[in-house]
C-alpha atoms as a PDB file:
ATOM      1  CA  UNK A   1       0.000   0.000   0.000  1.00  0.00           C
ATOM      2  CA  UNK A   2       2.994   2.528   0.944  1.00  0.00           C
ATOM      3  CA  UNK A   3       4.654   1.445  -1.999  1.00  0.00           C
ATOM      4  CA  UNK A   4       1.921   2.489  -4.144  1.00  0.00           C
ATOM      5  CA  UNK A   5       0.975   5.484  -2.582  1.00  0.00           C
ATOM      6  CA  UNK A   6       4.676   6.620  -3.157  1.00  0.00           C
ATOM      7  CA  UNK A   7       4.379   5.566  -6.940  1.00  0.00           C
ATOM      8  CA  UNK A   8       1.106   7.232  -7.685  1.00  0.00           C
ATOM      9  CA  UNK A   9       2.271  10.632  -6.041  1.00  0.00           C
ATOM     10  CA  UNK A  10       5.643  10.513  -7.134  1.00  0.00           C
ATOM     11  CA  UNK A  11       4.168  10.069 -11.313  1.00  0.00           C
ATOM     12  CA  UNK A  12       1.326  12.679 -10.120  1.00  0.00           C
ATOM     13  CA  UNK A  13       4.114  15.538  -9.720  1.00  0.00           C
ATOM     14  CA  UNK A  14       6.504  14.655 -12.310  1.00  0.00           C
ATOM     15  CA  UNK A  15       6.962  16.959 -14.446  1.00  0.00           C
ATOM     16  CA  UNK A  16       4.295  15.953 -17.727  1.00  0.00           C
ATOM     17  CA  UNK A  17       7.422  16.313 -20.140  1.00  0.00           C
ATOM     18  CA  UNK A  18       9.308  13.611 -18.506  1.00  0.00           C
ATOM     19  CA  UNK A  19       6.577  11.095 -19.259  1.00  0.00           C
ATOM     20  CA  UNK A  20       7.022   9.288 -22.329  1.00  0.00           C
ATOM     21  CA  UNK A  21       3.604   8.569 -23.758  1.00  0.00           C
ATOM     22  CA  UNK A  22       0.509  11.053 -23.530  1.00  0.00           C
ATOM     23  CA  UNK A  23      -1.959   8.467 -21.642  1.00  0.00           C
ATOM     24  CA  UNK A  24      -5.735   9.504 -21.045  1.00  0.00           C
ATOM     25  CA  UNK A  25      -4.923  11.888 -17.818  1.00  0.00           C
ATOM     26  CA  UNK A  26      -8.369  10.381 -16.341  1.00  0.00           C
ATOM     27  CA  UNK A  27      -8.266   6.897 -16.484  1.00  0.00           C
ATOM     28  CA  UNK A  28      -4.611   7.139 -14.957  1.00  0.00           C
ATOM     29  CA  UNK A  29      -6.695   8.871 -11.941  1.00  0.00           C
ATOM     30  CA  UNK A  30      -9.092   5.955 -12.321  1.00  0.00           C
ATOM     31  CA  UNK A  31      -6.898   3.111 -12.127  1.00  0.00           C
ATOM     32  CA  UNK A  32      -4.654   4.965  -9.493  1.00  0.00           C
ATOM     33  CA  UNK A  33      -7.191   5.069  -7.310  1.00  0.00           C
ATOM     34  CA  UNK A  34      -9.503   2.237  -7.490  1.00  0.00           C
ATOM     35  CA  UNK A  35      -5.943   0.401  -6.795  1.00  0.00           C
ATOM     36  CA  UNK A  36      -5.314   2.075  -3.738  1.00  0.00           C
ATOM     37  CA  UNK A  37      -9.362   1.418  -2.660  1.00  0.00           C
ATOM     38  CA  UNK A  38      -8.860  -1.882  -3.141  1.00  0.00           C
ATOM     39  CA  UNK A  39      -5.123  -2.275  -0.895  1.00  0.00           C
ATOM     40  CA  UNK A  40      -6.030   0.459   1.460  1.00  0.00           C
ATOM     41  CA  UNK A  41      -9.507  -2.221   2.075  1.00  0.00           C
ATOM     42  CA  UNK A  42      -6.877  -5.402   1.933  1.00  0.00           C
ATOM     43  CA  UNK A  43      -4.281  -3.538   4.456  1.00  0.00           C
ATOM     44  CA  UNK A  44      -6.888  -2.369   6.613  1.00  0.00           C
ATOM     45  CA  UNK A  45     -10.031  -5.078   6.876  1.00  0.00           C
ATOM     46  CA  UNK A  46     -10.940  -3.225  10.222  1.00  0.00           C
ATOM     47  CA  UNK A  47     -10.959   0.084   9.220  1.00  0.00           C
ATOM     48  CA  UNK A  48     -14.557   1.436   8.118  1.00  0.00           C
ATOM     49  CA  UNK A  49     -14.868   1.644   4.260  1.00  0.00           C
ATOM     50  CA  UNK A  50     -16.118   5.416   5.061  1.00  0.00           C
ATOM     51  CA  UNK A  51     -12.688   6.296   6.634  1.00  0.00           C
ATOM     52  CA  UNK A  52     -10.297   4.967   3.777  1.00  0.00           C
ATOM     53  CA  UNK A  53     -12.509   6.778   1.150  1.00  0.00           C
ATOM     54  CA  UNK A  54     -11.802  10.212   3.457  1.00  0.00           C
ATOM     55  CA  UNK A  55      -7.921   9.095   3.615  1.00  0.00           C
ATOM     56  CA  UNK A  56      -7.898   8.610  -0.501  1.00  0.00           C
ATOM     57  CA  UNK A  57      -9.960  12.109  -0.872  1.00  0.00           C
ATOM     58  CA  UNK A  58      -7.493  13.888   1.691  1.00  0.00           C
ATOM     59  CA  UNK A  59      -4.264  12.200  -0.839  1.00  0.00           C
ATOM     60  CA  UNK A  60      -6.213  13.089  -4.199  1.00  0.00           C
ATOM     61  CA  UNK A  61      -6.863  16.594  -2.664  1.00  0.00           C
ATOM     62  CA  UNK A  62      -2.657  16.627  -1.373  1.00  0.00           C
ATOM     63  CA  UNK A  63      -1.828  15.449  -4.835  1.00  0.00           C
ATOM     64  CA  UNK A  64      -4.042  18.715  -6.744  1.00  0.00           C
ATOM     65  CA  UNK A  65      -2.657  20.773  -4.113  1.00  0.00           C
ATOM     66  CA  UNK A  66       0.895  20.227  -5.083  1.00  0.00           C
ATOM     67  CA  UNK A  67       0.231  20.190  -8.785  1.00  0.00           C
ATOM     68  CA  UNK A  68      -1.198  23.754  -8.112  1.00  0.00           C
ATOM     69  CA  UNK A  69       1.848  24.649  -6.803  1.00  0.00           C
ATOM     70  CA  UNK A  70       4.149  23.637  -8.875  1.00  0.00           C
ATOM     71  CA  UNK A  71       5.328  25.410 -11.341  1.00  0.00           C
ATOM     72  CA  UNK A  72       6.903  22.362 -13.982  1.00  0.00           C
ATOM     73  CA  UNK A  73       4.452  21.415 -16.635  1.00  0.00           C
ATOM     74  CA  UNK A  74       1.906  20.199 -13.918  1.00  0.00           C
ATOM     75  CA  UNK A  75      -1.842  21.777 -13.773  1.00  0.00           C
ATOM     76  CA  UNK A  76      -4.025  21.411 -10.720  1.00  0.00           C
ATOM     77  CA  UNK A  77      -7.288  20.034 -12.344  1.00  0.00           C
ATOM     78  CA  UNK A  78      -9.993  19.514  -9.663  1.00  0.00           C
ATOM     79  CA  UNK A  79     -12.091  17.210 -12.291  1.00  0.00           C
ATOM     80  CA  UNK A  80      -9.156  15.001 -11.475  1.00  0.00           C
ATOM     81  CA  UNK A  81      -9.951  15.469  -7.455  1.00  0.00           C
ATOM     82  CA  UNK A  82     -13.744  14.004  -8.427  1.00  0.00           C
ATOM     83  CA  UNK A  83     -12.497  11.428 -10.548  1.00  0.00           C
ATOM     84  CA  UNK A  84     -10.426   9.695  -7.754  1.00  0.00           C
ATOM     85  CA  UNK A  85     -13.570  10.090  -5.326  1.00  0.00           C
ATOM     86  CA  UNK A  86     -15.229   8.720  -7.708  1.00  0.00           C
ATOM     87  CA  UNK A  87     -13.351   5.502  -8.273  1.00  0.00           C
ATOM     88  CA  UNK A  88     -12.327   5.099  -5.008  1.00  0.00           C
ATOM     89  CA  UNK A  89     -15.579   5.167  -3.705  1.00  0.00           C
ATOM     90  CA  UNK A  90     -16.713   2.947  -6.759  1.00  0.00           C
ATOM     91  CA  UNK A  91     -13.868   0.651  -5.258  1.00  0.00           C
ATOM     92  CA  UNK A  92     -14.645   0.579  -2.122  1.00  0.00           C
ATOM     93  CA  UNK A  93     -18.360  -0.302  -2.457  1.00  0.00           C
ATOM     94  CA  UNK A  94     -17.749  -3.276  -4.754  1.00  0.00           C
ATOM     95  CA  UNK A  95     -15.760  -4.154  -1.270  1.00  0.00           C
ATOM     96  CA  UNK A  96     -18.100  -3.539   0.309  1.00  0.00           C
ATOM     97  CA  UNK A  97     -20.931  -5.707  -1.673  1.00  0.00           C
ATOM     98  CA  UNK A  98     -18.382  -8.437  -1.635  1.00  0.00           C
ATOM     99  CA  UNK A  99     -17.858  -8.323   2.355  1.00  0.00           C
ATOM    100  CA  UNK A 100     -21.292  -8.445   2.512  1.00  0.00           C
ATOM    101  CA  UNK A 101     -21.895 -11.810   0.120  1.00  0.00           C
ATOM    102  CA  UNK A 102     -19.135 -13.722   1.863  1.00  0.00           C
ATOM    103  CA  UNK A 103     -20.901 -14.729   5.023  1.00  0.00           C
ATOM    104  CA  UNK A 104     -23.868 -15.559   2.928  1.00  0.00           C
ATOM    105  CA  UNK A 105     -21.793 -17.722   0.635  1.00  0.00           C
ATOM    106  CA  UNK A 106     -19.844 -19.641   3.316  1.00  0.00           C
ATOM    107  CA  UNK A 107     -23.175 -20.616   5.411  1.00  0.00           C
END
């Protein structure tokens, strides 16, 4: 989960003329965090669903934040902020409906 974290903010404040390819900025937000849903819910099975979706808003809020002020090819773009909440909380209720099958399915 650290691991990833660290990857997705360190490629969210590169500079965008030190990436190689021009990939679809939103699905990059999409995939980055639906992935981190889904290991912040694996790392932390006790932790309310609720309270990782505020911890991935507060990071894709930290990440806009220092895009706005950088200065290096990087825009703050709060459609970007809502895209994250979006997926993450997309993420995290599939979790969620999947918690809530398993008991069914093992009885």
């Amino acid at each position: 989960m650290g691991a990833t974290s660290l990857a997705v903010l360190v490629l969210a404040v590169l500079p965008s003329l030190s990436i190689p390819v021009n990939p679809d900025d939103k699905l990059l937000h999409i995939a980055a965090f639906a992935v981190l849903a889904l290991l912040a819910a694996g790392a932390f099975p006790q932790t309310r669903l609720r309270s990782l979706w505020f911890w991935l808003v507060g990071f894709a809020a930290a990440i806009e934040m220092i895009q706005l002020l950088m200065q290096q090819g990087r825009e703050a773009d709060w459609n970007d902020l809502m895209v994250g909440m979006s997926a993450a909380a997309v993420a995290l209720f599939l979790v969620h409906l999947i918690r809530r099958a398993a008991p069914a399915a093992s009885s």
